[in-house]
C-alpha atoms as a PDB file:
ATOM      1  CA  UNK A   1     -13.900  12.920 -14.676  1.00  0.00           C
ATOM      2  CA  UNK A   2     -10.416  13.002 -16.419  1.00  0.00           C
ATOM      3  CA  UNK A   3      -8.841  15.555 -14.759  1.00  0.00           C
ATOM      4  CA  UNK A   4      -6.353  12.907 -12.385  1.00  0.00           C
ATOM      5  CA  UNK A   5      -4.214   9.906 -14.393  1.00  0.00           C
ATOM      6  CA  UNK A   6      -6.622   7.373 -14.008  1.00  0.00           C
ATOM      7  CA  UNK A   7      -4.983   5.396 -16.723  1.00  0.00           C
ATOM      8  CA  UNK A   8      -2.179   5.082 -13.974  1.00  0.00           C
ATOM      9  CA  UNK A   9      -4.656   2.653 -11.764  1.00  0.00           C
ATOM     10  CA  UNK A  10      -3.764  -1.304 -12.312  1.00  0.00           C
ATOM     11  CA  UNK A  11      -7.923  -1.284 -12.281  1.00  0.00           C
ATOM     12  CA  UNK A  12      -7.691   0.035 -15.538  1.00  0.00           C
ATOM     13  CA  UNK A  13      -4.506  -1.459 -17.308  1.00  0.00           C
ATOM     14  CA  UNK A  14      -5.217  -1.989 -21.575  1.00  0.00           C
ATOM     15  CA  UNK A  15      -8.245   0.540 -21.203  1.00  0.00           C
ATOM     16  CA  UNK A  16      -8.939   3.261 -23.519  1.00  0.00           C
ATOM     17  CA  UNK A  17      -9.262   6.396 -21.838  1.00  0.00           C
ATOM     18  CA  UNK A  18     -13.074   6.926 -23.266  1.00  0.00           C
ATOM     19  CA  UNK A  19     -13.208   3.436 -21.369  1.00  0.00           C
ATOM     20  CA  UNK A  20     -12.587   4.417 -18.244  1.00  0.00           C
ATOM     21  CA  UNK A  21     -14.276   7.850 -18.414  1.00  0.00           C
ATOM     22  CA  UNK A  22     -17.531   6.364 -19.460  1.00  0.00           C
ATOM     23  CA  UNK A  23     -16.972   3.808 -16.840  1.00  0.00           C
ATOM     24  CA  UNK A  24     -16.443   6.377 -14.227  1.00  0.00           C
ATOM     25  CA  UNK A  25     -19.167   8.557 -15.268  1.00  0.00           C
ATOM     26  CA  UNK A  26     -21.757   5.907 -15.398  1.00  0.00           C
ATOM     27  CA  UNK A  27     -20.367   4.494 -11.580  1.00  0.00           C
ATOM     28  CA  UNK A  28     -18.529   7.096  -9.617  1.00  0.00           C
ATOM     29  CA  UNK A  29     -21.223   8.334  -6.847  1.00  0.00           C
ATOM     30  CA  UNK A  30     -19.876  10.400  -4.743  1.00  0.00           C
ATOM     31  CA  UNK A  31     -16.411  12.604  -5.037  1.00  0.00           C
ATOM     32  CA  UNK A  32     -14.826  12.757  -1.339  1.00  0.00           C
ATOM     33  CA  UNK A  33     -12.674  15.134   0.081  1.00  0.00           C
ATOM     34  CA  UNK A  34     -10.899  14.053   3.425  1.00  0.00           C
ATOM     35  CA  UNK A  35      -8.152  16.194   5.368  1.00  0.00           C
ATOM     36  CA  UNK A  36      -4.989  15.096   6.711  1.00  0.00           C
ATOM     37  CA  UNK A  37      -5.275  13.408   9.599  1.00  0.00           C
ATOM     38  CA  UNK A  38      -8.365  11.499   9.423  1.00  0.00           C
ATOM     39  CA  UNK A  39     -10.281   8.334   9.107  1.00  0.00           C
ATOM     40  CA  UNK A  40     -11.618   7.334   5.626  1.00  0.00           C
ATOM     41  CA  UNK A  41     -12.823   4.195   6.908  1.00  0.00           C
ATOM     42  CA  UNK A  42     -11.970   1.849  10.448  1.00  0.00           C
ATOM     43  CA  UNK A  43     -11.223  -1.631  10.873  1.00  0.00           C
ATOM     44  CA  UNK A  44     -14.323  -3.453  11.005  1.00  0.00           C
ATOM     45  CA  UNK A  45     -16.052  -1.574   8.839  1.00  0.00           C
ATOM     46  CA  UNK A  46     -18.198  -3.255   5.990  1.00  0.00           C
ATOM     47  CA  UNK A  47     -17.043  -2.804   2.417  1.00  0.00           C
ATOM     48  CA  UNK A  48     -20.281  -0.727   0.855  1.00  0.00           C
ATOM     49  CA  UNK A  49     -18.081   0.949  -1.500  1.00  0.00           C
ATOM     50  CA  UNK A  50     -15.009   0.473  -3.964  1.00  0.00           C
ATOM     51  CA  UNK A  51     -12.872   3.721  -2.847  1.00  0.00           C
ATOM     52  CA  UNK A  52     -10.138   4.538  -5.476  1.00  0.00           C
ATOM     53  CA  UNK A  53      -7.599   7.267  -4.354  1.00  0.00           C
ATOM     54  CA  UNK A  54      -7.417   9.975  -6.508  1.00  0.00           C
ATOM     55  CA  UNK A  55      -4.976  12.441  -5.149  1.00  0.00           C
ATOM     56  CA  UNK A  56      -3.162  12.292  -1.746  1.00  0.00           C
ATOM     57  CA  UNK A  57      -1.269  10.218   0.429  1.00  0.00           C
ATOM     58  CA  UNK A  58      -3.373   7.063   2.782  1.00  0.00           C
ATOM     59  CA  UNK A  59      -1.556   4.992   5.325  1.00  0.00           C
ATOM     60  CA  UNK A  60      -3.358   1.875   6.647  1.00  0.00           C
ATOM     61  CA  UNK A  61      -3.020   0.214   9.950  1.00  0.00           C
ATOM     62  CA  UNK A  62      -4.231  -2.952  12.048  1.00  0.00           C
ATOM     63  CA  UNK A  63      -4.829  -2.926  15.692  1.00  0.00           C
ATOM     64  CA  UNK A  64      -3.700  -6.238  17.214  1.00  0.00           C
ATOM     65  CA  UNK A  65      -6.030  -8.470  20.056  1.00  0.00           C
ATOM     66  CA  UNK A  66      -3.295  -7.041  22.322  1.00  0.00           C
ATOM     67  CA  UNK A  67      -3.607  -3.237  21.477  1.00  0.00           C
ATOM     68  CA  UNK A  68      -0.613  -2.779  19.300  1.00  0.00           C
ATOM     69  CA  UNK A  69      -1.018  -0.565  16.106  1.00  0.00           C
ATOM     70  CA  UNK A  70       0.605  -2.157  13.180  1.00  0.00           C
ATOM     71  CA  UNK A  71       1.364  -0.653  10.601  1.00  0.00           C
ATOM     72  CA  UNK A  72       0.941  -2.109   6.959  1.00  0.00           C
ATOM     73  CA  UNK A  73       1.277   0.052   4.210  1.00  0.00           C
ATOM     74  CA  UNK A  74       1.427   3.766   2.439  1.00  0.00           C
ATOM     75  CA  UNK A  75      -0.608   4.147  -0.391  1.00  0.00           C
ATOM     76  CA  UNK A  76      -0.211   6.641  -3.056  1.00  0.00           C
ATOM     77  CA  UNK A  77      -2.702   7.487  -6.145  1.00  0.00           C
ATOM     78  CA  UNK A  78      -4.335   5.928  -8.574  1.00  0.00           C
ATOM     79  CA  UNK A  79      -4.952   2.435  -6.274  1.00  0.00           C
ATOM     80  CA  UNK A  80      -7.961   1.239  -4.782  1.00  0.00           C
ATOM     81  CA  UNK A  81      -8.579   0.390  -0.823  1.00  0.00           C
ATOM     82  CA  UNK A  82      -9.213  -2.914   0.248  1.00  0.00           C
ATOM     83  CA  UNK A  83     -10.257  -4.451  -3.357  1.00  0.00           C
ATOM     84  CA  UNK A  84     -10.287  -7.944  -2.407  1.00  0.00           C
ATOM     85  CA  UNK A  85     -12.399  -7.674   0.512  1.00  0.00           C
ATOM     86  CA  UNK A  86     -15.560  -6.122  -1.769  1.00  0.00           C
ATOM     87  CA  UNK A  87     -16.503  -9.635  -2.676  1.00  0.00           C
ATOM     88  CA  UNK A  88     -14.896 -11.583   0.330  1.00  0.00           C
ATOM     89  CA  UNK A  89     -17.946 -13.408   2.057  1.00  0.00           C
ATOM     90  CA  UNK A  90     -16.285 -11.592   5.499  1.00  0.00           C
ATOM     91  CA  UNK A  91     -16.392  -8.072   3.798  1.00  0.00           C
ATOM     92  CA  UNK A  92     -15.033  -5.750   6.234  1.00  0.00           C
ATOM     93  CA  UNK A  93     -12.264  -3.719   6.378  1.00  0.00           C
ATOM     94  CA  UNK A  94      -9.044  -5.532   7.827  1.00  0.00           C
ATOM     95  CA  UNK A  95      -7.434  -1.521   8.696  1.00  0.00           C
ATOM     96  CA  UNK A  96      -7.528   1.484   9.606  1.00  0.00           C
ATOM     97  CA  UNK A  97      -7.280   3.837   6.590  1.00  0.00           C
ATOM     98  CA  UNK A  98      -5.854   7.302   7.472  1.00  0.00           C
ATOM     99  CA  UNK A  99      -5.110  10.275   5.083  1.00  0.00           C
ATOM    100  CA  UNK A 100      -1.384  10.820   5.717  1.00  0.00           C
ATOM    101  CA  UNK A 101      -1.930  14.503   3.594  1.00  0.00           C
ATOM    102  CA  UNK A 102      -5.386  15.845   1.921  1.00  0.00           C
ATOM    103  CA  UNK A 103      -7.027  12.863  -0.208  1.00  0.00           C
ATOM    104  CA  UNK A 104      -9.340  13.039  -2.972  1.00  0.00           C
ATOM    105  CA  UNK A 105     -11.575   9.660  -3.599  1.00  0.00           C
ATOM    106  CA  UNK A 106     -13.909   8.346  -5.757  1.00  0.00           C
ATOM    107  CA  UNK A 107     -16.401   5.932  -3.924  1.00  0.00           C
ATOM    108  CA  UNK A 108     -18.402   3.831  -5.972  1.00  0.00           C
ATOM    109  CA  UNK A 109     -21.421   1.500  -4.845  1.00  0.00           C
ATOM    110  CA  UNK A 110     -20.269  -2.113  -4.535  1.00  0.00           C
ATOM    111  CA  UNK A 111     -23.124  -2.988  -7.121  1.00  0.00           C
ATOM    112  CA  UNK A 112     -22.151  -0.505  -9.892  1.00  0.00           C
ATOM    113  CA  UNK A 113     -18.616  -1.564  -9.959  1.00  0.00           C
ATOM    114  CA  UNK A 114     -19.844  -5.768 -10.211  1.00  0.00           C
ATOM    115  CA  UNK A 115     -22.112  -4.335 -12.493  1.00  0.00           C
ATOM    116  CA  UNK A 116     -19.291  -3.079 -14.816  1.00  0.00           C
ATOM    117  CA  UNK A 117     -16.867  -6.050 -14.209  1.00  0.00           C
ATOM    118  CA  UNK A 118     -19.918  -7.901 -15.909  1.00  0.00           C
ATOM    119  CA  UNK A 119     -19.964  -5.830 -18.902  1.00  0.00           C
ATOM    120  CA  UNK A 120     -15.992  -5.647 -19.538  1.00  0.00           C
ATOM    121  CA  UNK A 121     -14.173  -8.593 -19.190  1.00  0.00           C
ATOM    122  CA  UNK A 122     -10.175  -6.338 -19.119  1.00  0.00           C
ATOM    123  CA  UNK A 123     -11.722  -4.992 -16.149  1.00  0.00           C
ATOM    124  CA  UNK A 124     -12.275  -7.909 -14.658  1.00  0.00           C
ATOM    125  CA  UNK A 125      -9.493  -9.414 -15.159  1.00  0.00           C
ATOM    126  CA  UNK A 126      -7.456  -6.255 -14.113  1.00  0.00           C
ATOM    127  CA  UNK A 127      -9.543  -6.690 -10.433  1.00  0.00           C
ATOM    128  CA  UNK A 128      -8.452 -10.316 -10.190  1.00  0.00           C
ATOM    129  CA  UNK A 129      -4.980  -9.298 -11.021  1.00  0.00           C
ATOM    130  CA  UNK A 130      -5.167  -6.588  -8.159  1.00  0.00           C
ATOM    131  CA  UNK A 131      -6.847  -8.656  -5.600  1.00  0.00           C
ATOM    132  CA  UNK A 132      -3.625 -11.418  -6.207  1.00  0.00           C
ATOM    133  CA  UNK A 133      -0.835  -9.294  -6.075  1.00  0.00           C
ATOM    134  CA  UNK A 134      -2.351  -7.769  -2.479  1.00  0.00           C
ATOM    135  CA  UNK A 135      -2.235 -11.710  -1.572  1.00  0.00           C
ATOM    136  CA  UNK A 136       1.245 -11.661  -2.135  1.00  0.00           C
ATOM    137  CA  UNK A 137       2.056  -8.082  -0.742  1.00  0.00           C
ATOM    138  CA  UNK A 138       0.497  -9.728   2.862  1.00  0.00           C
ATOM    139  CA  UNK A 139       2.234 -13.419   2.340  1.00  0.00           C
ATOM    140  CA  UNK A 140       5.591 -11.040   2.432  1.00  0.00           C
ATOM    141  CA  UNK A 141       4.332  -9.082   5.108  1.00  0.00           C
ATOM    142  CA  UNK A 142       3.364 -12.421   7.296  1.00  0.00           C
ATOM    143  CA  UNK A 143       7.233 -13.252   6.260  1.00  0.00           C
ATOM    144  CA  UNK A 144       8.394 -10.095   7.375  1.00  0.00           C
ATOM    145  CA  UNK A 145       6.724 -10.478  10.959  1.00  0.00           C
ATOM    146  CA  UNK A 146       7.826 -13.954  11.466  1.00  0.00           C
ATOM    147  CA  UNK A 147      11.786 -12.689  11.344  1.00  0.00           C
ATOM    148  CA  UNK A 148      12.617 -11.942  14.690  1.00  0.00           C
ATOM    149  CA  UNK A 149      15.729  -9.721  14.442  1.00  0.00           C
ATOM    150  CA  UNK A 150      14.864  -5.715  13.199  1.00  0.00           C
ATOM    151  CA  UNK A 151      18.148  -5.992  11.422  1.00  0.00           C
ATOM    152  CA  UNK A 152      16.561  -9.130   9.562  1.00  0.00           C
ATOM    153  CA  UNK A 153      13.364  -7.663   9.290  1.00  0.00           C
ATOM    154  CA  UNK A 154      15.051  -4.111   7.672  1.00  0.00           C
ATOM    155  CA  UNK A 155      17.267  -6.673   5.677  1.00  0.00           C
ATOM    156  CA  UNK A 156      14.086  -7.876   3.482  1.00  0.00           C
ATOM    157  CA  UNK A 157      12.244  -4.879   3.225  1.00  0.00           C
ATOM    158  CA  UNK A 158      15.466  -3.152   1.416  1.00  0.00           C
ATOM    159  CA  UNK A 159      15.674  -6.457  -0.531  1.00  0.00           C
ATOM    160  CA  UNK A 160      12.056  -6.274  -1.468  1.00  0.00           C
ATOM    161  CA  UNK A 161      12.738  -2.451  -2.804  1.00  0.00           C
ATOM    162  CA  UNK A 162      15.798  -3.175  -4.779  1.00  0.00           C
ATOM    163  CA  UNK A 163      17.277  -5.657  -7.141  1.00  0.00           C
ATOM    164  CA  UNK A 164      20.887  -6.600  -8.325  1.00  0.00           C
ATOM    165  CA  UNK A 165      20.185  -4.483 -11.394  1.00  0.00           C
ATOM    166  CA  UNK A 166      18.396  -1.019  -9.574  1.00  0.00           C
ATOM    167  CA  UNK A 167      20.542  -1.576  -6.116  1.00  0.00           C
ATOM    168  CA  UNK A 168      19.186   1.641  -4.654  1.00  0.00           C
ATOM    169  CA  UNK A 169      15.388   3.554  -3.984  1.00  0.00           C
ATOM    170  CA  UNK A 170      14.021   6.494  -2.268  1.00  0.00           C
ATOM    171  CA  UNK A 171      12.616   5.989   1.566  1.00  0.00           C
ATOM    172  CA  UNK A 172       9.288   7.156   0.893  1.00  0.00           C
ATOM    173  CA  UNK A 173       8.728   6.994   4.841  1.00  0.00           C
ATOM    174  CA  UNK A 174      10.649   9.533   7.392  1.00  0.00           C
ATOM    175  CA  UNK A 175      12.633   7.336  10.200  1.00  0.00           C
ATOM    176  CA  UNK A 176       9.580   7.705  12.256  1.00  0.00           C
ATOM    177  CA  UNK A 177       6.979   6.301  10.310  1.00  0.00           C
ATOM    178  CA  UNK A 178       9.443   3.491   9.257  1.00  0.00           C
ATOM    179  CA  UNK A 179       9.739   2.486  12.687  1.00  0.00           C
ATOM    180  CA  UNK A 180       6.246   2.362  13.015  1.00  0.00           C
ATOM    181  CA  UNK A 181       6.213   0.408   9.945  1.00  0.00           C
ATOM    182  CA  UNK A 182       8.281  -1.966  12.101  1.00  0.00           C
ATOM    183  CA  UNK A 183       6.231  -1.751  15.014  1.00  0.00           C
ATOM    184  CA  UNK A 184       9.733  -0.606  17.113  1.00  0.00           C
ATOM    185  CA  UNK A 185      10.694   2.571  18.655  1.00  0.00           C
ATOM    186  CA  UNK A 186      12.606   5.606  16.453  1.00  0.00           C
ATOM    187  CA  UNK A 187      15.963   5.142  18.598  1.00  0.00           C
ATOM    188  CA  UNK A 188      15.889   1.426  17.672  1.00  0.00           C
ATOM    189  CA  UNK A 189      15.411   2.001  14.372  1.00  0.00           C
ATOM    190  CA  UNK A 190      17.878   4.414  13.634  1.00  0.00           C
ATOM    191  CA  UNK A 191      20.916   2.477  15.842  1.00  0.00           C
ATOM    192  CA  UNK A 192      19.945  -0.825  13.589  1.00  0.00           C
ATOM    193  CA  UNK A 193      20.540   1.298  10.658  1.00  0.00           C
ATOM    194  CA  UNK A 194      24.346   3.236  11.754  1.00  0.00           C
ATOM    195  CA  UNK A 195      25.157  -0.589  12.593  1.00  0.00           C
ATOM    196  CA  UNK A 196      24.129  -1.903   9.300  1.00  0.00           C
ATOM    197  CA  UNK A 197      26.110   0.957   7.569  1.00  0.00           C
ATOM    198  CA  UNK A 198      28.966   0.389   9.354  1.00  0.00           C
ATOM    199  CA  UNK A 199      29.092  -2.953   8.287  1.00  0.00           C
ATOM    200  CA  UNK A 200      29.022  -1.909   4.809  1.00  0.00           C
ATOM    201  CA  UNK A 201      25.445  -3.644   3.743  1.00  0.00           C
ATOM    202  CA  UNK A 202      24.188  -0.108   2.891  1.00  0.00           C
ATOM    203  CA  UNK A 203      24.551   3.536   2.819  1.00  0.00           C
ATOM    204  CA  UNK A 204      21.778   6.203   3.231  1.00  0.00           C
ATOM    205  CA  UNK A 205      22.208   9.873   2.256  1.00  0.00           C
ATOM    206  CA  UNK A 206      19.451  11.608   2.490  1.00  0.00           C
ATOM    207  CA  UNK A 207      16.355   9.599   1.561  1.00  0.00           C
ATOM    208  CA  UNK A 208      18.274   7.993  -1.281  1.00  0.00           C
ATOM    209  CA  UNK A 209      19.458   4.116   0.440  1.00  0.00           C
ATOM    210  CA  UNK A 210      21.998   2.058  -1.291  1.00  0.00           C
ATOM    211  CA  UNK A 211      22.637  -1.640  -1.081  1.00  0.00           C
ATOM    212  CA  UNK A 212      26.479  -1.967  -1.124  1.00  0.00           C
ATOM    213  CA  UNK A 213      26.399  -5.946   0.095  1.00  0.00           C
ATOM    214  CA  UNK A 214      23.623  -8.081  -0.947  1.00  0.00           C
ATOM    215  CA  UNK A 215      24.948 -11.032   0.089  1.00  0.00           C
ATOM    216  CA  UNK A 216      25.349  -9.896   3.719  1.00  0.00           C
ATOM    217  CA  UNK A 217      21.496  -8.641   3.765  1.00  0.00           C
ATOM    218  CA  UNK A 218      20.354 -12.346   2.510  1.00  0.00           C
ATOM    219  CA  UNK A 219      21.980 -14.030   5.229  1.00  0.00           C
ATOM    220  CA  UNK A 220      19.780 -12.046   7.663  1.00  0.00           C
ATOM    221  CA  UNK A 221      15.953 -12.872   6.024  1.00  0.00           C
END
């Protein structure tokens, strides 16, 4: 089971890679293939299994009480779905999770993976580690929602991507999945954008976008 970089997953930070093999081979159940396109699990769902992304592209979304689709993240390989919510007491899945391209997954049972959390104390504190950074990935996404302006809104998210060292990153989203990111239409999107490089606070070529005026994109978060 060493044919993906496993070593990449945070799950498995400090571990040897005869570590994680034999931890795989002794856990890993099931090998799933999923096409583009289509559900690997649905909101609601209960968290049976530890799914780790092997290979592929996932994007996850939350349907609101009112029927909006909101969009919360893109997830590449090696990360796991949903780890906090295995041992939550209300263990279900809070999104959607879609394949964005073909996806390769291992699923392992819920008790093989406690199991070896027991027996390897790294790996357990690798989980914990995991399980707190995705509490502060949503405390930035409650912060995000809570800005009313899409220019504000836009503002942090480029903030959160860059910093005054690295001032520039790669869009990893096309304009129309980053305006469902946003929960707006494409047109909106793309007119808060020419405004905001007009104003000198960035440039985009490409996918490559630049922060030219920090200063200006602080005042708006």
């Amino acid at each position: 089971m060493s044919g993906y970089n496993i070593s990449s997953c945070p799950l498995f930070f400090r571990l040897s890679e005869e570590e994680i093999d034999e931890i795989l081979e002794r856990s890993v159940s099931e090998v799933r293939e999923v096409d583009k396109g289509n559900y690997v699990v649905r909101q609601g769902d209960p968290v049976q299994f530890l799914y780790l992304l092997m290979d592929g592209l996932v994007r996850t979304e939350m349907v609101t009480k009112e029927g909006n689709v909101l969009e919360i993240e893109f997830i590449e390989p090696v990360r796991p779905l949903a780890p906090a919510f295995l041992v939550a007491a209300e263990n279900r899945y809070p999104v959607d999770v879609i394949t964005a391209e073909k996806s390769t997954f291992y699923v392992i049972p819920k008790s093989m993976w406690m199991k070896e959390m027991m027996l390897n104390e790294m790996l357990m504190t690798n989980f914990m580690k995991v399980t707190s950074n995705m509490t502060v990935f949503l405390s930035k996404k409650v912060q995000m929602m809570s800005i009313k302006s899409l220019k504000g809104k836009l503002s942090l998210y480029i903030l959160e991507n860059t910093t005054p060292q690295n001032n520039s990153f790669l869009l990893r989203r096309t304009q129309t999945q980053l305006a469902e990111y946003f929960g707006v239409q494409r047109p909106s999107l793309a007119r808060t954008l020419g405004e905001m490089i007009r104003e000198g606070m960035i440039s985009l070529y490409k996918r490559e976008l630049r922060v030219l005026n920090r200063g200006k994109l602080e005042e708006l978060v």
